[in-house]
PDB file of N, CA and C in Angstrom:
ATOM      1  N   UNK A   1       2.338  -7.239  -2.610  1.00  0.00           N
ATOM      2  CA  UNK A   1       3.720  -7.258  -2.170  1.00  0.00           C
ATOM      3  C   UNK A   1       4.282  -5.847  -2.256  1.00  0.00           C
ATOM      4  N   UNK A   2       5.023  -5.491  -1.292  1.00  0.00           N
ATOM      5  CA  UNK A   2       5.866  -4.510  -1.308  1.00  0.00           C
ATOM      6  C   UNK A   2       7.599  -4.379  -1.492  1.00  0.00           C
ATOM      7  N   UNK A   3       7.895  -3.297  -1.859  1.00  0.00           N
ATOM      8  CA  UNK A   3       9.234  -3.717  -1.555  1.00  0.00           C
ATOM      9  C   UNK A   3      10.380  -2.255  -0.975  1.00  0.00           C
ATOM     10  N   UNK A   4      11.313  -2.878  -0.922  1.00  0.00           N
ATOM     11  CA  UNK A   4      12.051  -1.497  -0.041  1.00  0.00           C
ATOM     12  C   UNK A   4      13.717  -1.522  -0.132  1.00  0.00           C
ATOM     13  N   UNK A   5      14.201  -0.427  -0.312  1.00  0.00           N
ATOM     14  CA  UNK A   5      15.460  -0.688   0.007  1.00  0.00           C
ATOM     15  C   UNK A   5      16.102  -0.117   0.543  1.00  0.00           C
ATOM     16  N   UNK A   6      17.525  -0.742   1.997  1.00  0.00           N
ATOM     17  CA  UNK A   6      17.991  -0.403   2.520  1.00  0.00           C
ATOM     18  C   UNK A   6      19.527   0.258   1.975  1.00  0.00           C
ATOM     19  N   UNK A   7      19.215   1.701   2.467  1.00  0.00           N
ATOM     20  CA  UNK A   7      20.261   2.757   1.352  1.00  0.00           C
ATOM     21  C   UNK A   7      21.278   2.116   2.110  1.00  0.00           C
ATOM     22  N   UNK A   8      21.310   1.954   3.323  1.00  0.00           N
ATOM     23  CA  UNK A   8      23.190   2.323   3.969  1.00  0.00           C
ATOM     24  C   UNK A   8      23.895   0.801   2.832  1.00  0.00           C
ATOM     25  N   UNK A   9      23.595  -0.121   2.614  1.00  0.00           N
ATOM     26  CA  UNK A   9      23.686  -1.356   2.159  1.00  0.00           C
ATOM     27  C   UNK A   9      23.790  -1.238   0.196  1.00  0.00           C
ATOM     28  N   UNK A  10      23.120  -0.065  -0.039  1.00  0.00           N
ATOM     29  CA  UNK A  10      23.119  -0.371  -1.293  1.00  0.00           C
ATOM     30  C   UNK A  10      24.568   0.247  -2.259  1.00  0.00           C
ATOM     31  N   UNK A  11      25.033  -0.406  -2.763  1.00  0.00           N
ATOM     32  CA  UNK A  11      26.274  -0.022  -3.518  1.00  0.00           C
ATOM     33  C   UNK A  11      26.023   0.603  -5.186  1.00  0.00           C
ATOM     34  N   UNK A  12      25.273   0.488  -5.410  1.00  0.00           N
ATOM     35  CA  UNK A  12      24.615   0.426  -7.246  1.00  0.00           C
ATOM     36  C   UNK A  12      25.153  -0.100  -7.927  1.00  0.00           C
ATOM     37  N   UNK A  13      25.369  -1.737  -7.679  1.00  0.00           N
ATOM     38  CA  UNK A  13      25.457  -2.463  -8.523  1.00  0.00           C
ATOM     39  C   UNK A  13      24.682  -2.938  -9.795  1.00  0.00           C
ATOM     40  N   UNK A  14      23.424  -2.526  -9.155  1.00  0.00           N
ATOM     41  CA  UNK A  14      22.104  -2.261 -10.083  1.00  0.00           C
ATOM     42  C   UNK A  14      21.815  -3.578 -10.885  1.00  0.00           C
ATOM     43  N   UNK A  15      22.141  -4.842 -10.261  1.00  0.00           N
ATOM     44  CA  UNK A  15      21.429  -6.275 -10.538  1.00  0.00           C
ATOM     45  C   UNK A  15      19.815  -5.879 -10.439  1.00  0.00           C
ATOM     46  N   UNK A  16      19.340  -5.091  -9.324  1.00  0.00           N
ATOM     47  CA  UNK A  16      18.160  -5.205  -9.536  1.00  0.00           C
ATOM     48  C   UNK A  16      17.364  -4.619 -10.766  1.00  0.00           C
ATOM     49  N   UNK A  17      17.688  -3.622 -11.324  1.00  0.00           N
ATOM     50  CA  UNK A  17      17.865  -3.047 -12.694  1.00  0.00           C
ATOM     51  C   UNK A  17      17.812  -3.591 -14.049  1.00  0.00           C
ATOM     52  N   UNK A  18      18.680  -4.525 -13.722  1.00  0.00           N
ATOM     53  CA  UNK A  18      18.638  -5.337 -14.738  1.00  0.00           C
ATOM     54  C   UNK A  18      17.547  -6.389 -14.619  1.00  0.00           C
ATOM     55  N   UNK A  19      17.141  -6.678 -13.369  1.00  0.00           N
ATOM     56  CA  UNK A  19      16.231  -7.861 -13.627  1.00  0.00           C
ATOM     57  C   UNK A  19      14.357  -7.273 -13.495  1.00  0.00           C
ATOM     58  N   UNK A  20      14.455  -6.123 -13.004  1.00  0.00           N
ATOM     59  CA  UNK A  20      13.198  -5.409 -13.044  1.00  0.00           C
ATOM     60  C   UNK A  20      13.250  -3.803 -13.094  1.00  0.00           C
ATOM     61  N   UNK A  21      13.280  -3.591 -14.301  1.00  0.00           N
ATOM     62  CA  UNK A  21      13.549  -2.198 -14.720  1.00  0.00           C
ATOM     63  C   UNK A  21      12.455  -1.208 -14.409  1.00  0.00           C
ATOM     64  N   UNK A  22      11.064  -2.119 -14.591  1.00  0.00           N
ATOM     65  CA  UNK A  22       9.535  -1.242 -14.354  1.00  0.00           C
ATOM     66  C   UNK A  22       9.574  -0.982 -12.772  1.00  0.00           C
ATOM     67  N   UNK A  23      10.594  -1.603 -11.813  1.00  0.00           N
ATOM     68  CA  UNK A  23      10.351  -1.233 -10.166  1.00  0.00           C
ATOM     69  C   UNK A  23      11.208  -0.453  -9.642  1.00  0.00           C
ATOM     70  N   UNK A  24      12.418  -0.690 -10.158  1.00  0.00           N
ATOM     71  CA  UNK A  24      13.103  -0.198  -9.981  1.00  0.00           C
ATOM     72  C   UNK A  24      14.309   0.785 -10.625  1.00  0.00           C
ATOM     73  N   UNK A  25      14.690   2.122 -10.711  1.00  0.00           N
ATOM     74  CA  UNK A  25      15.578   2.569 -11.286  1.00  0.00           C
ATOM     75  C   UNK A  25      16.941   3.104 -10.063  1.00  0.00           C
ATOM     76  N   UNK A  26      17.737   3.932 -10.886  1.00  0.00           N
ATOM     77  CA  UNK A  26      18.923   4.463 -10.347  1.00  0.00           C
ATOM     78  C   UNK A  26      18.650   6.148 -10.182  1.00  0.00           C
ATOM     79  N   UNK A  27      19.552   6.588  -9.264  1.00  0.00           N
ATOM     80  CA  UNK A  27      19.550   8.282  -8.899  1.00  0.00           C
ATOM     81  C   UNK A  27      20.564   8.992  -9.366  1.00  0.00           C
ATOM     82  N   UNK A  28      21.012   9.964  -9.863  1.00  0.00           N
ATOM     83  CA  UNK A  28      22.237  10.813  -9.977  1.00  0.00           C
ATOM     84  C   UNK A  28      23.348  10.053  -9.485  1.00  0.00           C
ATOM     85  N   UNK A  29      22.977   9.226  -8.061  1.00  0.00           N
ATOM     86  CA  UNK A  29      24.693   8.631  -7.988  1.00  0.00           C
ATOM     87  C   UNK A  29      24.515   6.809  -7.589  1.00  0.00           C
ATOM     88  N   UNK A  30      23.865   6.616  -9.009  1.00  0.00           N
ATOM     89  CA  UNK A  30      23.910   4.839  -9.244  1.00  0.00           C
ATOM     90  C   UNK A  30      23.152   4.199  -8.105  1.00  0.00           C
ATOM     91  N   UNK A  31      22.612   4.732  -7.625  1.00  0.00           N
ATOM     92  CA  UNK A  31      21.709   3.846  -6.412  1.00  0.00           C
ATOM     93  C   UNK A  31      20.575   3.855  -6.545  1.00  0.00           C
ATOM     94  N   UNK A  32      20.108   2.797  -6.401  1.00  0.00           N
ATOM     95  CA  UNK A  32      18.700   1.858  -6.291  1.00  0.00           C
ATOM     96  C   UNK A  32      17.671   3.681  -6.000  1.00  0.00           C
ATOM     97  N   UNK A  33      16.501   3.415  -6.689  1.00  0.00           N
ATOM     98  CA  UNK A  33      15.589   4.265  -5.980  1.00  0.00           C
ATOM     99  C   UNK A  33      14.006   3.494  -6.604  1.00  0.00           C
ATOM    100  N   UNK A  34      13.306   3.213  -5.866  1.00  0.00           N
ATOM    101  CA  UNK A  34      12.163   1.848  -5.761  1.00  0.00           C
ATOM    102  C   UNK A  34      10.968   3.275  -6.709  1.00  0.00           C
ATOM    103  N   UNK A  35      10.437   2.348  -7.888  1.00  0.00           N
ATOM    104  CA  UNK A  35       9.549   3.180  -8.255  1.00  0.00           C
ATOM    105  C   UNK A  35       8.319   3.135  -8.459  1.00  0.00           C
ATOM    106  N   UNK A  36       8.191   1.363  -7.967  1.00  0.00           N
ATOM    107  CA  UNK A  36       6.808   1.256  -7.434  1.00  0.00           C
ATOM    108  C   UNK A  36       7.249   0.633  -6.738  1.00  0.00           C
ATOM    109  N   UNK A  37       6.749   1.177  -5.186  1.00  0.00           N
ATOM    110  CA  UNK A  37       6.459   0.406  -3.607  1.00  0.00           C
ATOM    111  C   UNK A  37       6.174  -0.719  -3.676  1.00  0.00           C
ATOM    112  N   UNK A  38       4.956  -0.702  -4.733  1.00  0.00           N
ATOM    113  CA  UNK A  38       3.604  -1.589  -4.019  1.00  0.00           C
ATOM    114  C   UNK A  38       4.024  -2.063  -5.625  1.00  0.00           C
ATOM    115  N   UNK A  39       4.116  -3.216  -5.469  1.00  0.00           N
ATOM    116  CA  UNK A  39       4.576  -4.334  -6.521  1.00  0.00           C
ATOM    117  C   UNK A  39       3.809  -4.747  -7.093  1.00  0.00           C
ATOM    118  N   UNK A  40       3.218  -4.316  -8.913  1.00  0.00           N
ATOM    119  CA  UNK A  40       2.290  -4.828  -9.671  1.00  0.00           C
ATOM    120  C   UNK A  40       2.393  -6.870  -9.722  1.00  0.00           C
ATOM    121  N   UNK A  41       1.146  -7.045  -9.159  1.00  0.00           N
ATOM    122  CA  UNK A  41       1.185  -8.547  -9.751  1.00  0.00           C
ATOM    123  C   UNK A  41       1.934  -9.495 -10.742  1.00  0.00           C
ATOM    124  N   UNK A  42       2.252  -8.656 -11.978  1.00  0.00           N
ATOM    125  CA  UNK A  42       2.759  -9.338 -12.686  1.00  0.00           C
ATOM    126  C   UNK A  42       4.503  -9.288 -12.764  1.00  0.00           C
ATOM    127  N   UNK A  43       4.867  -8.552 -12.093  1.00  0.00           N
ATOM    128  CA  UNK A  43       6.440  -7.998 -11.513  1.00  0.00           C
ATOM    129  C   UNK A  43       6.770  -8.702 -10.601  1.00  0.00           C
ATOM    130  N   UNK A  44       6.077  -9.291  -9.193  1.00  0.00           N
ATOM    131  CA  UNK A  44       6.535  -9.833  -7.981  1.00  0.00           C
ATOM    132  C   UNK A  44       7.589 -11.144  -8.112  1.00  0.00           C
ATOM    133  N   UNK A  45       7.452 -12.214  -9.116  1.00  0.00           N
ATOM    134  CA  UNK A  45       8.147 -12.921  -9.305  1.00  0.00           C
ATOM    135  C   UNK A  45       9.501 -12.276  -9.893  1.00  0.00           C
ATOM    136  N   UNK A  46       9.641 -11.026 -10.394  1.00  0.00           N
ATOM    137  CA  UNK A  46      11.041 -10.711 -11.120  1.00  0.00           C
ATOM    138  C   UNK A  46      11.476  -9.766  -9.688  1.00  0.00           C
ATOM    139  N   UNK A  47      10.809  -8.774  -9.108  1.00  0.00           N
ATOM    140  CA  UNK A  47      11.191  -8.522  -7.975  1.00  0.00           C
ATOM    141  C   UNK A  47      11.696  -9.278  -6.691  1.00  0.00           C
ATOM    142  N   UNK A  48      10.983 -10.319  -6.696  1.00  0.00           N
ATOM    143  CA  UNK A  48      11.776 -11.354  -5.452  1.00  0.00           C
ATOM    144  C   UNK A  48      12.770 -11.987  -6.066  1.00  0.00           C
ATOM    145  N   UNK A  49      12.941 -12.375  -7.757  1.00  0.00           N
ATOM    146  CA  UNK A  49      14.557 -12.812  -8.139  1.00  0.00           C
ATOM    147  C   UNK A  49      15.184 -11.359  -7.669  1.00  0.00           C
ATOM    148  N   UNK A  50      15.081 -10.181  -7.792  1.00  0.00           N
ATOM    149  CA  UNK A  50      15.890  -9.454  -7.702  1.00  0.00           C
ATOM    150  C   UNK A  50      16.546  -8.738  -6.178  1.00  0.00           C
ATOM    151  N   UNK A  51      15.584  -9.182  -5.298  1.00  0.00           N
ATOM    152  CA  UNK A  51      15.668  -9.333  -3.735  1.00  0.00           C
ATOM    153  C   UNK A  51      17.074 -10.497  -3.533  1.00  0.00           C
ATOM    154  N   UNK A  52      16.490 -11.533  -4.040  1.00  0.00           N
ATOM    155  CA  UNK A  52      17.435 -12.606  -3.765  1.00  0.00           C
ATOM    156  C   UNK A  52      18.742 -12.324  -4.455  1.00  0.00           C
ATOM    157  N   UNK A  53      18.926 -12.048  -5.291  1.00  0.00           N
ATOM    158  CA  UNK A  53      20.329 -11.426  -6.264  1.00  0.00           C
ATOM    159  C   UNK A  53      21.358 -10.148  -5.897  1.00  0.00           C
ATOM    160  N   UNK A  54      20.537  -9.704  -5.017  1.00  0.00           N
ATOM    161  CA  UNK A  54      21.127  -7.969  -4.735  1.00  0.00           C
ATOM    162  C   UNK A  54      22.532  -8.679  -4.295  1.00  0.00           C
ATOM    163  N   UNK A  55      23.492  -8.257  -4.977  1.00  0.00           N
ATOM    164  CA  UNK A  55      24.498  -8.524  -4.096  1.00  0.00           C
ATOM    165  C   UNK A  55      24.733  -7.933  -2.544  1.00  0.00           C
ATOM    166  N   UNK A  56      24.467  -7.102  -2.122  1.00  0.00           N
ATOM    167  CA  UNK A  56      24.241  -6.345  -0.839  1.00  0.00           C
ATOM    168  C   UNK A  56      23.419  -7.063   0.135  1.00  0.00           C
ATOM    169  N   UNK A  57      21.599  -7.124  -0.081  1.00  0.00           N
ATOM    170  CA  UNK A  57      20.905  -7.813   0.504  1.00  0.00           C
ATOM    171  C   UNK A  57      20.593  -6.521   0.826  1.00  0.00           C
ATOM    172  N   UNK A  58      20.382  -5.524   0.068  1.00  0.00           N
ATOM    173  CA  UNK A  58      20.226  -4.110  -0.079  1.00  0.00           C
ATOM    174  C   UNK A  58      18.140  -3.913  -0.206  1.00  0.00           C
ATOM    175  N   UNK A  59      17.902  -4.889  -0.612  1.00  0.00           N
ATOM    176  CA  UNK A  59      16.453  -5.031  -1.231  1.00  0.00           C
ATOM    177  C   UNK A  59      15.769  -5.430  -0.051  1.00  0.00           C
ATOM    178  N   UNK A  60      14.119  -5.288   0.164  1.00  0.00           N
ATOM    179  CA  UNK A  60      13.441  -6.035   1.340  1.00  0.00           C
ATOM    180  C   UNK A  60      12.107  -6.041   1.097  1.00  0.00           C
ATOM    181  N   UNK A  61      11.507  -7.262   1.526  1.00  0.00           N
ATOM    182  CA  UNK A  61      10.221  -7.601   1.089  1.00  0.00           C
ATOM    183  C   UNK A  61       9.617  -6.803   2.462  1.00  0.00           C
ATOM    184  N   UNK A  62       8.531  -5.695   2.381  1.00  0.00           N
ATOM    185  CA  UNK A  62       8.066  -4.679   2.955  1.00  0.00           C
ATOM    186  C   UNK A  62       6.476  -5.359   4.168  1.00  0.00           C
ATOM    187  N   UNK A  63       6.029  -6.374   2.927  1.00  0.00           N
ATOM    188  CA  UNK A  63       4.528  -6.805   3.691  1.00  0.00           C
ATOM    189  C   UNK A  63       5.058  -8.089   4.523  1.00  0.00           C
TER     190      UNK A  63
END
C-alpha cells in the first residue's frame, strides 16, 4: 500500500499524526509531510483509519 497527500486540501489538523506517527509527520508550517510512501505492513490498518479521518480528505490511497 501506498499513500499520498493532497497539499492544496491539507489544513494541519494533524488527525493523521495522531493516529500514525511512524508515516506520517508535520513541516515548519503544521502540514502533513508522508514519511513512508510505501506503507509498512504492519501500519496499513492505522494508515487507512487515518485516510478515512482526515478531516480534509487531504490523505490518498496511492496503489
Amino acid at each position: 500500500m501506498r499513500v499520498g497527500v493532497i497539499p492544496d486540501r491539507c489544513e494541519g489538523n494533524l488527525v493523521c499524526l495522531g493516529i500514525a506517527p511512524e508515516v506520517f509527520d508535520v513541516d515548519d508550517d503544521d502540514y502533513v509531510v508522508i514519511l513512508q510512501e510505501e506503507v509498512p505492513a504492519d501500519q496499513e490498518d492505522l494508515v487507512e483509519q487515518a485516510i478515512a479521518e482526515c478531516p480534509r480528505a487531504a490523505l490518498i490511497r496511492k496503489d
